[in-house]
Protein backbone atom coordinates (compact mmCIF):
# COMPACT_ATOMS: atom_id res chain seq x y z
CA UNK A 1 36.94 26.00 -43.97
CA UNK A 2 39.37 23.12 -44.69
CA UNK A 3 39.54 20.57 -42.33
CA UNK A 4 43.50 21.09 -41.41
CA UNK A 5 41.76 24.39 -40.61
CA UNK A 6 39.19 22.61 -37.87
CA UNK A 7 42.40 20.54 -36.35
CA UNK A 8 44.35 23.20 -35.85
CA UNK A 9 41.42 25.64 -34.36
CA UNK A 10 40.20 22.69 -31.91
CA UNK A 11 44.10 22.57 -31.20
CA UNK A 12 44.44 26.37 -30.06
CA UNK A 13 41.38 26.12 -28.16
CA UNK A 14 42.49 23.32 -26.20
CA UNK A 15 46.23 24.03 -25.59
CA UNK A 16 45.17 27.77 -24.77
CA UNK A 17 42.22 26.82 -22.15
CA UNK A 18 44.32 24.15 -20.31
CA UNK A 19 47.58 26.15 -19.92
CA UNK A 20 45.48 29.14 -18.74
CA UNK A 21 44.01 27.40 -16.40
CA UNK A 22 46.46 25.63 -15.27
CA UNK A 23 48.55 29.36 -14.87
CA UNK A 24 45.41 30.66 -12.96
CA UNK A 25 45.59 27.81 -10.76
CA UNK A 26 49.39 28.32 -9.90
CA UNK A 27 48.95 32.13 -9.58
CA UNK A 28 46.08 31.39 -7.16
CA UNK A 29 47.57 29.10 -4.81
CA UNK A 30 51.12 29.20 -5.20
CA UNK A 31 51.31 30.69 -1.24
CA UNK A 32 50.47 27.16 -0.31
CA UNK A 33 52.31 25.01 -3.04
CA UNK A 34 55.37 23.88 -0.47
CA UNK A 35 53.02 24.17 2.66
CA UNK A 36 53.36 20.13 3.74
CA UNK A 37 53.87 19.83 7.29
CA UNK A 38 55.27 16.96 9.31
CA UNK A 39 52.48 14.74 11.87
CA UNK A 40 51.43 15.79 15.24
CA UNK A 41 51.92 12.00 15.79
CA UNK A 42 53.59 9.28 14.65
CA UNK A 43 51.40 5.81 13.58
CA UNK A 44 52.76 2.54 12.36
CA UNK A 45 52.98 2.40 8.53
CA UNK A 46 54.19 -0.52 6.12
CA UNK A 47 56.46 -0.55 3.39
CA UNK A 48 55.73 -2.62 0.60
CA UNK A 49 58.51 -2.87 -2.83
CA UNK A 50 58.09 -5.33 -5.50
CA UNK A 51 61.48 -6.11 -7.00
CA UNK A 52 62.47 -8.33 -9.91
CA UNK A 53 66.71 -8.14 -11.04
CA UNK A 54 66.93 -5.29 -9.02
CA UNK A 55 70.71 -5.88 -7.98
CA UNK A 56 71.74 -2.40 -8.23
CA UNK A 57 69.75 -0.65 -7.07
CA UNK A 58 67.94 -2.54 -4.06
CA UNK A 59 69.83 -1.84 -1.26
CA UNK A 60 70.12 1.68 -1.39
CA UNK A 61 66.67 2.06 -1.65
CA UNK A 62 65.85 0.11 1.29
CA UNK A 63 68.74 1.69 3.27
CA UNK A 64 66.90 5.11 2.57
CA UNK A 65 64.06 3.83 3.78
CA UNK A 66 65.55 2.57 7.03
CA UNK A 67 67.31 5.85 7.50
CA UNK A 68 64.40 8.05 7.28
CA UNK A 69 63.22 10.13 9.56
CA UNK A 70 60.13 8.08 10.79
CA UNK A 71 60.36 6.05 13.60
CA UNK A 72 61.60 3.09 13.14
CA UNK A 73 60.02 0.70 15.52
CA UNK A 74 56.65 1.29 13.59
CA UNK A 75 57.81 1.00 10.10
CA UNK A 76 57.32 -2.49 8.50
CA UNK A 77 59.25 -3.57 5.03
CA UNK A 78 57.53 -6.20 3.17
CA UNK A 79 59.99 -6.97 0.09
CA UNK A 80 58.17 -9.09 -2.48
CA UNK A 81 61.23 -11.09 -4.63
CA UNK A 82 59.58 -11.33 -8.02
CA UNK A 83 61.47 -14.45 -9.29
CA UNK A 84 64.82 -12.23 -9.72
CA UNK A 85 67.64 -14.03 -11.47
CA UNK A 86 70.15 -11.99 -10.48
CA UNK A 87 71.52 -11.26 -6.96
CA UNK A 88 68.36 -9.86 -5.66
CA UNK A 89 67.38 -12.49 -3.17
CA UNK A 90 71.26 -12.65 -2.02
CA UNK A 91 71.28 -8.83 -1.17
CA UNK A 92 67.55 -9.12 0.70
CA UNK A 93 69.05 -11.91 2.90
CA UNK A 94 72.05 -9.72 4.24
CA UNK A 95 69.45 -6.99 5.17
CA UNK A 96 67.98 -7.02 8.59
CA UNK A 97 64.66 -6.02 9.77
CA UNK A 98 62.48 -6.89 6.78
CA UNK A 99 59.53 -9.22 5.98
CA UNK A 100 60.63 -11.08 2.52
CA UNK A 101 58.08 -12.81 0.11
CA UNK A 102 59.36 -14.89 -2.54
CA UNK A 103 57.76 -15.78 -5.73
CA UNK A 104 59.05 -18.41 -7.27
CA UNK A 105 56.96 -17.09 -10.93
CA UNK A 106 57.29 -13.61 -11.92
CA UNK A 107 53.62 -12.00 -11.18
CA UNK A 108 54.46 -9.52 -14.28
CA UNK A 109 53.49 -6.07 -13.34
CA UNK A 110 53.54 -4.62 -9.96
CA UNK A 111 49.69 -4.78 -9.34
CA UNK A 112 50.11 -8.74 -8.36
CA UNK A 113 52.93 -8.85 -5.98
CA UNK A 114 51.84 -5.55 -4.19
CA UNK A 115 48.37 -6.98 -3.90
CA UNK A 116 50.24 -10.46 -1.96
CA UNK A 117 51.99 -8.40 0.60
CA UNK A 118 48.43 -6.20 0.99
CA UNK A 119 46.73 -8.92 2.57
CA UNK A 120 49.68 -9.20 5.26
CA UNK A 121 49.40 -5.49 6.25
CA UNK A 122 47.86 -4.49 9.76
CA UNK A 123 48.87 -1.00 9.88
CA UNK A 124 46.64 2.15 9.28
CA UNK A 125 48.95 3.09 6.29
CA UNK A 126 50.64 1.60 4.02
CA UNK A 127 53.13 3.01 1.23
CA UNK A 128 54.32 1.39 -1.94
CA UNK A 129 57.55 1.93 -3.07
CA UNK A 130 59.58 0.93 -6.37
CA UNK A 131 63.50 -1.11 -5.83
CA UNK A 132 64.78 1.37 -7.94
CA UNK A 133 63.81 4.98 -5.96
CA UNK A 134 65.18 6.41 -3.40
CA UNK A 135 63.36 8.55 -0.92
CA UNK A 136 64.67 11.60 1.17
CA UNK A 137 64.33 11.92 4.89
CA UNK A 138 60.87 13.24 5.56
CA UNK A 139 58.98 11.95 2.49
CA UNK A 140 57.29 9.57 4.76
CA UNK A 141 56.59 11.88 7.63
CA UNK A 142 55.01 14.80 5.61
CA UNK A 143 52.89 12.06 3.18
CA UNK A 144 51.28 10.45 6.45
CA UNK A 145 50.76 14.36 7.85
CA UNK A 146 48.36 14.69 4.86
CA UNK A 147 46.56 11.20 5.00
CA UNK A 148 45.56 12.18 9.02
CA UNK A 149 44.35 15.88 8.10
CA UNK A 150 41.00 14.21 6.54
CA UNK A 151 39.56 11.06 6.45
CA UNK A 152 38.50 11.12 3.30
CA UNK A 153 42.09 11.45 2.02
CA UNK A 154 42.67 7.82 0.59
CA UNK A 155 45.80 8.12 -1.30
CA UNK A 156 49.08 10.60 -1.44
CA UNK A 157 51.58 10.91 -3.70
CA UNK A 158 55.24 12.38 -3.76
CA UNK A 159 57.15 14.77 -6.00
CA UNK A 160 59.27 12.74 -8.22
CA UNK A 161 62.51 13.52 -9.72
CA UNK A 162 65.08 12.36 -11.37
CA UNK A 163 68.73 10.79 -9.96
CA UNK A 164 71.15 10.99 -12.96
CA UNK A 165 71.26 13.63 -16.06
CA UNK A 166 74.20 11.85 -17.79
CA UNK A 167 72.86 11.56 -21.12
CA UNK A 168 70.81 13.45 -23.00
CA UNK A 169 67.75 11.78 -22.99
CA UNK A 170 67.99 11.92 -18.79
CA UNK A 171 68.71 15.66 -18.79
CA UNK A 172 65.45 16.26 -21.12
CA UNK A 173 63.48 14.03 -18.28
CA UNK A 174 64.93 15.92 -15.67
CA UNK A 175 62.89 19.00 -16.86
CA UNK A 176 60.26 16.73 -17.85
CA UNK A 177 59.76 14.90 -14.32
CA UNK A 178 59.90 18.81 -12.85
CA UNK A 179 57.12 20.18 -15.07
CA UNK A 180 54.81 16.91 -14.18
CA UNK A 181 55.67 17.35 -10.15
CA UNK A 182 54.35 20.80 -11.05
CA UNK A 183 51.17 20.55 -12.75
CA UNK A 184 49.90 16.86 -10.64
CA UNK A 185 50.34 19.52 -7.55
CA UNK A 186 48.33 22.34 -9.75
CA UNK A 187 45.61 19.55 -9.94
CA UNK A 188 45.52 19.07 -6.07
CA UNK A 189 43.75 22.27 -6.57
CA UNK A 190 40.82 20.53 -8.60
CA UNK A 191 40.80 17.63 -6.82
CA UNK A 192 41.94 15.74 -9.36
CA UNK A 193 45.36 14.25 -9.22
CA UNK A 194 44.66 11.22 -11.52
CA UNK A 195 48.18 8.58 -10.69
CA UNK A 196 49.79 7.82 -7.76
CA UNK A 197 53.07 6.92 -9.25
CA UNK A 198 54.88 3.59 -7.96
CA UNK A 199 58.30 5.33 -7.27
CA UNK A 200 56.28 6.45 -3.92
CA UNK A 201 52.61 6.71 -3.12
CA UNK A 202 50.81 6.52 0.16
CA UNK A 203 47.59 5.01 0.73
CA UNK A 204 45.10 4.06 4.07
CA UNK A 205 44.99 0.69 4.16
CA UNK A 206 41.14 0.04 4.85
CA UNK A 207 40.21 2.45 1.66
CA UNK A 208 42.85 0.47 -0.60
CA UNK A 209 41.31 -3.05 1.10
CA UNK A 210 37.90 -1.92 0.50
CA UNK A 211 38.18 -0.94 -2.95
CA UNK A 212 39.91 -4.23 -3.92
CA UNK A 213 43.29 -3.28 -4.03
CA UNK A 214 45.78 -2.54 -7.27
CA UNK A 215 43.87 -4.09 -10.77
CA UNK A 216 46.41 -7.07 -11.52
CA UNK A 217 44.62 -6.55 -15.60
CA UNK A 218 45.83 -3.36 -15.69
CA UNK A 219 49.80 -2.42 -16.58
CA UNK A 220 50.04 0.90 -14.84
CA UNK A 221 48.35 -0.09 -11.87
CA UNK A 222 49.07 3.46 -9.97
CA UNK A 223 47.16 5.14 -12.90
CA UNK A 224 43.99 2.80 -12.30
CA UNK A 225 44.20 2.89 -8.64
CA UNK A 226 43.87 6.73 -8.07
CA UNK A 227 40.84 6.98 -10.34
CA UNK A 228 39.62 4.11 -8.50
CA UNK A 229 40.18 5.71 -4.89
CA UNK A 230 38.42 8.46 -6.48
CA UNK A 231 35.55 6.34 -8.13
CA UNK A 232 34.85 5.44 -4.14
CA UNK A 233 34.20 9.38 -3.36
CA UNK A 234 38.10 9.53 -1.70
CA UNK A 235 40.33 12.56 -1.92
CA UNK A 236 44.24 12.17 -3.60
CA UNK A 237 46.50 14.40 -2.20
CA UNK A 238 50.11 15.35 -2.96
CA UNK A 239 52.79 16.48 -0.81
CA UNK A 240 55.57 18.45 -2.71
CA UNK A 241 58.56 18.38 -0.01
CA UNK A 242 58.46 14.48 0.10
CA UNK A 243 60.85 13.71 -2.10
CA UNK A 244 61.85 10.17 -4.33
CA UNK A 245 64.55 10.19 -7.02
CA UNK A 246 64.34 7.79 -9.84
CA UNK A 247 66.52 6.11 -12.23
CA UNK A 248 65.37 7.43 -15.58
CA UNK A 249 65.94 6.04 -18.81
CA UNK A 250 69.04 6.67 -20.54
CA UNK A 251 68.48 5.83 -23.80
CA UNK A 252 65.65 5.77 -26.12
CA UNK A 253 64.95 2.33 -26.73
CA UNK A 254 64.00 1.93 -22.50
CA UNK A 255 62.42 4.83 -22.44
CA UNK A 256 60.17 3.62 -25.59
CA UNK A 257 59.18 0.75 -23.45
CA UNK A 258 58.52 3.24 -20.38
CA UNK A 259 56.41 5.41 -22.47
CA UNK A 260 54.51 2.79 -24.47
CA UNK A 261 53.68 1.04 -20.60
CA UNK A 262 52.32 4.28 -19.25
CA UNK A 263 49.82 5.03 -22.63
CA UNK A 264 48.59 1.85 -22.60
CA UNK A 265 48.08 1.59 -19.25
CA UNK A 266 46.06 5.33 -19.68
CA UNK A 267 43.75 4.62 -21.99
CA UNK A 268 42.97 0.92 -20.16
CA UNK A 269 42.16 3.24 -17.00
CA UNK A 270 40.35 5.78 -19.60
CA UNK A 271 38.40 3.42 -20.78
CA UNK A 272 37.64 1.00 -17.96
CA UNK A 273 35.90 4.34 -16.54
CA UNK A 274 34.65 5.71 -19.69
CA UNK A 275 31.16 5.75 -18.12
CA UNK A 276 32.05 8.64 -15.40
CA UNK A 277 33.04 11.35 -18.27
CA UNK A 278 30.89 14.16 -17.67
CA UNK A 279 28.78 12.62 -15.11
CA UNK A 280 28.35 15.30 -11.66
CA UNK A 281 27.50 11.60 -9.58
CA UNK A 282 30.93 10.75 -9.75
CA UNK A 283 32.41 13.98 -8.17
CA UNK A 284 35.55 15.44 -9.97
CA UNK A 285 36.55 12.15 -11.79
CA UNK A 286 33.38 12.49 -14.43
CA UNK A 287 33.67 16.40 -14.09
CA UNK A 288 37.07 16.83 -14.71
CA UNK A 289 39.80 13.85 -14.50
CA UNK A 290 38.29 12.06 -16.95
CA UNK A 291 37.64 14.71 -19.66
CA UNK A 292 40.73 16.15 -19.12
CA UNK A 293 42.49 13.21 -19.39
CA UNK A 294 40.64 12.23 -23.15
CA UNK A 295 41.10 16.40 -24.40
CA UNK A 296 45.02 16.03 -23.44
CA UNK A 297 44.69 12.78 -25.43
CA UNK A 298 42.60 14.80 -28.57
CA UNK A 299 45.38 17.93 -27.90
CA UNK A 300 48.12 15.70 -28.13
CA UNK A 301 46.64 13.78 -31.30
CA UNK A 302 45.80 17.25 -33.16
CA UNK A 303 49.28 18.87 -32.62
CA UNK A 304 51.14 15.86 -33.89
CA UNK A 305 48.33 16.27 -37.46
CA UNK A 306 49.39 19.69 -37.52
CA UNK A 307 53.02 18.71 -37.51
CA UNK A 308 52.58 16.56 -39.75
CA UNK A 309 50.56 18.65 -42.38
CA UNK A 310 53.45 21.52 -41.97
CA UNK A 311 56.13 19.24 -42.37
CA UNK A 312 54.63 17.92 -45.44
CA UNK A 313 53.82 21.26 -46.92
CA UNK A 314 57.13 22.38 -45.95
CA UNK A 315 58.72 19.47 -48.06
CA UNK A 316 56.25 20.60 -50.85
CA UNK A 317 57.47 24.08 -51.01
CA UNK A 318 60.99 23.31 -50.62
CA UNK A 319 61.03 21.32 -53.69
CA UNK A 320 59.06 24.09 -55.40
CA UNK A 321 61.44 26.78 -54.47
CA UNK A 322 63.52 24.65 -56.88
CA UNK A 323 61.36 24.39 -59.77
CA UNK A 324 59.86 28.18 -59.22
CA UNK A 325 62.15 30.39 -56.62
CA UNK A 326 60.17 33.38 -57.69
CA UNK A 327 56.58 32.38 -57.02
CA UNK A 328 58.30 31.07 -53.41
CA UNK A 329 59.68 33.88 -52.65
CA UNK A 330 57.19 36.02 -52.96
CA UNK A 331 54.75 33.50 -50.97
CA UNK A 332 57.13 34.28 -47.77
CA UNK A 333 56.84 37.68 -48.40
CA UNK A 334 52.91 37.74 -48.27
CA UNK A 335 53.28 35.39 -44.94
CA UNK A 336 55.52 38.02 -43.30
CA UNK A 337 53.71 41.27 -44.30
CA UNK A 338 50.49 39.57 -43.85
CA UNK A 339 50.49 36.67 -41.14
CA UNK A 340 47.54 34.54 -40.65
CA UNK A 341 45.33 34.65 -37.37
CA UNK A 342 46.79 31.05 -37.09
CA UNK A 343 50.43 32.59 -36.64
CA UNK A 344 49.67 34.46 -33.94
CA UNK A 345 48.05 32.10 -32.21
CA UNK A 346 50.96 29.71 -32.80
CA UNK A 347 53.63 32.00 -31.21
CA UNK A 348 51.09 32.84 -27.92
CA UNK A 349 50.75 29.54 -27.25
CA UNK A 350 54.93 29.49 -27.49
CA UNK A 351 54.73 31.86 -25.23
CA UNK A 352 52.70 30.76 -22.79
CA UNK A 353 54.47 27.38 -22.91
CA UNK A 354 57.95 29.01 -22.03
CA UNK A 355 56.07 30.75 -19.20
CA UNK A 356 54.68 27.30 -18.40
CA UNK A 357 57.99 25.43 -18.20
CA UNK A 358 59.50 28.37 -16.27
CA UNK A 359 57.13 28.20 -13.40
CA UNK A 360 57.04 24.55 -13.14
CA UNK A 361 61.56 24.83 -12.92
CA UNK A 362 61.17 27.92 -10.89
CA UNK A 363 58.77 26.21 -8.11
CA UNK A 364 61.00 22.80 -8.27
CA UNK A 365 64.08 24.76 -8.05
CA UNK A 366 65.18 23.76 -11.46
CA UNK A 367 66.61 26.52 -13.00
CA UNK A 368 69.64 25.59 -14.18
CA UNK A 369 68.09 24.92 -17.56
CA UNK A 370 67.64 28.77 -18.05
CA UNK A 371 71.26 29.39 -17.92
CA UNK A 372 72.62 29.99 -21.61
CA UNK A 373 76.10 28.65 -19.76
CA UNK A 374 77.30 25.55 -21.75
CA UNK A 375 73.49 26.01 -23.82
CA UNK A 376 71.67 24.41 -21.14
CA UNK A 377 68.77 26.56 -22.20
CA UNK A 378 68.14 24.86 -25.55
CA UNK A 379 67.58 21.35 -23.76
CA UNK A 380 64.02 23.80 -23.10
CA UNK A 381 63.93 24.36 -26.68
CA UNK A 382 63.69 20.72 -27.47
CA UNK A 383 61.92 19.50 -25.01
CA UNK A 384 59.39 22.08 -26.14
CA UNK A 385 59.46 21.20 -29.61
CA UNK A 386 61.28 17.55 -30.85
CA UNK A 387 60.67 15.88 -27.88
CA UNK A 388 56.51 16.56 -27.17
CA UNK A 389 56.52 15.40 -30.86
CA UNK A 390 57.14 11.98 -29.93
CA UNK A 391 54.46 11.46 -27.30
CA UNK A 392 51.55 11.15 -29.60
CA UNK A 393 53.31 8.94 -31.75
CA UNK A 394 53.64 6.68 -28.76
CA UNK A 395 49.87 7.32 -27.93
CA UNK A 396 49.08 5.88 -31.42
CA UNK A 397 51.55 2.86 -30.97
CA UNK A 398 50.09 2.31 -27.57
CA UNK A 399 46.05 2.68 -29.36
CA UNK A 400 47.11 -0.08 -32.10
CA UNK A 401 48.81 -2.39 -29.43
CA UNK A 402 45.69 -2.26 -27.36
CA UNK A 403 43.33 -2.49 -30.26
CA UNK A 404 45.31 -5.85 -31.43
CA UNK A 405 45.18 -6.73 -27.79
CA UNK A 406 48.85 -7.21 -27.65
CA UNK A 407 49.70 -6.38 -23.95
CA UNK A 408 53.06 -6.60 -24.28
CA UNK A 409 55.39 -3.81 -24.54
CA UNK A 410 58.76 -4.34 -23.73
């Protein structure tokens, strides 16, 4: 057996077990997927958004914040002014009813601001949320519901979406963002929803205290700090009908940058924890999170190989079918009369990924991608195909960054 052979084998296996599992989970509990109620009672809870040169998008998002449905006599904004240059700090000053922190440094990532304004919350829950999202009316309300249904729920996160498809990198993110909201709510099953994105996550205040707060070392902080809620034996939960749109990249040189942030930040959480994988001690983060999260790494590493070894063999042939169209021709006659095991299993897992994508629109109310009006169907197609094909290449940027230890990636 050649080794191409062993890739592409280890590939099937994985991409097969996870997306039937993941379709057995859905088909399971789908009754309860949109079942997030709103609190028998209303507690204080604290807001707290970093913002650097966030100009344009600032006030919006704290006017959506102020015209939530949550009481507002016990909600507390804590805006932390991360050395903006631009008119950040003019637009906080017109706003009333917030607490304002400036820095006069930029802290860098997120982890070090949000971790200043921690030590100045008093309330039972607090909530971290990004200058640039915007939350709809009961996202609060139903996120709190979930953190006082058991006290050993430490963090919750939202389902988030995207605010603009103008381009077409945004409208391929749009299905993206959908299929994610999906499959982190699939994991709620498993107990083993492994981020608590920044655009809006939910946390009780004593269980983020007590485990230190957000790791200021690490760039993806709301990777790290699920895992770590979890390392302490607390539950993540994730409420799908609180809602936060986000303003997605629209090209691909941001987006890049997003990307490369969010591996990096991975595979520092992967490997800061390395010693849970497997282990039963450390409940579903050894059993599951954690090996799930290195396979999807070794899946996504594989596919790109075997994309790589069929483009290149492609190229070879091509130029063959110039030097010998005969013994070419009759190559592609053998491979349709007689198609390899490896075929098959190459148009099931196809298959099973349209079905995939499908369920994940269908459930998010997304569908307007399966309409062949104006083509909207083949943004699937690519996102399927060209667009997966990039992530492992910024996987292996994000491994050689990390290995130099060059933590910069903007």
């Amino acid at each position: 057996m050649q080794v191409i052979d062993v890739i592409y084998l280890m590939f099937t296996f994985l991409s097969l077990y996870f997306t039937i599992l993941f379709l057995i989970i859905y088909f399971d509990t789908r009754k309860e997927f949109l079942n997030s109620p709103l609190p028998k009672k209303y507690e204080p809870l604290t807001i707290i958004m970093p913002a650097h040169n966030e100009q344009s998008n600032i006030y919006e998002a704290i006017m959506r914040i102020k015209q939530s449905k949550y009481p507002k006599k016990l909600l507390k904004i804590i805006v932390i002014d991360d050395a903006s240059t631009d008119d950040t700090p003019n637009i906080l000053k017109k706003i009333n009813g917030i607490t304002i922190i400036t820095n006069k440094q930029n802290m860098g990532c997120a982890a070090k601001p949000c971790n200043v304004a921690l030590k100045m919350v008093k309330t039972k829950y607090v909530a971290v949320v990004d200058a640039d999202s915007f939350i709809e009316d009961t996202a609060l309300a139903r996120m709190v519901a979930l953190l006082q249904e058991d006290e050993m729920v430490g963090a919750v996160t939202a389902a988030i979406t995207t605010k603009y498809q103008k381009t077409f990198l945004q409208k391929i993110q749009n299905i993206e963002y959908s299929i994610i909201v999906w499959a982190r709510k699939l994991l709620q099953s498993v107990e083993s929803i492994y981020v608590t994105p920044g655009p809006l996550a939910m946390y009780r205040t004593k269980v983020l205290k007590d485990v230190g707060g957000f790791d200021e070392k690490n760039i993806t902080q709301d990777i790290e700090i699920a895992w770590k809620v979890m390392y302490h034996g607390y539950k993540v939960r994730m409420s799908m009908q609180s809602k936060v749109k986000v303003t997605s990249p629209q090209y691909l040189r941001a987006w890049w940058r997003q990307r490369l942030r969010w591996s990096m930040g991975g595979l520092q959480t992967l490997w800061k924890y390395k010693h849970t994988l497997f282990k039963t001690k450390y409940g579903m983060l050894g059993q599951f999170v954690g090996p799930f999260f290195l396979l999807s790494l070794i899946t996504s590493l594989t596919g790109f190989c075997i994309f790589m070894y069929v483009t290149v063999i492609t190229v070879l042939k091509a130029t063959l079918a110039v030097l010998a169209p005969n013994q070419v021709l009759q190559s592609y006659v053998d491979m349709i009369a007689l198609p390899s095991l490896f075929l098959y299993f190459g148009v099931i897992i196809f298959i099973l990924s349209l079905l995939y994508v499908y369920l994940g629109l269908h459930t998010m109310d997304n569908l307007k991608y399966l309409s062949l009006r104006r083509f909207r169907v083949v943004y699937i197609i690519i996102y399927l195909t060209a667009y997966v094909t990039i992530f492992p290449i910024v996987l292996l940027a994000a491994m050689w960054r990390l290995y130099r230890k060059d933590m910069s990636w903007y």
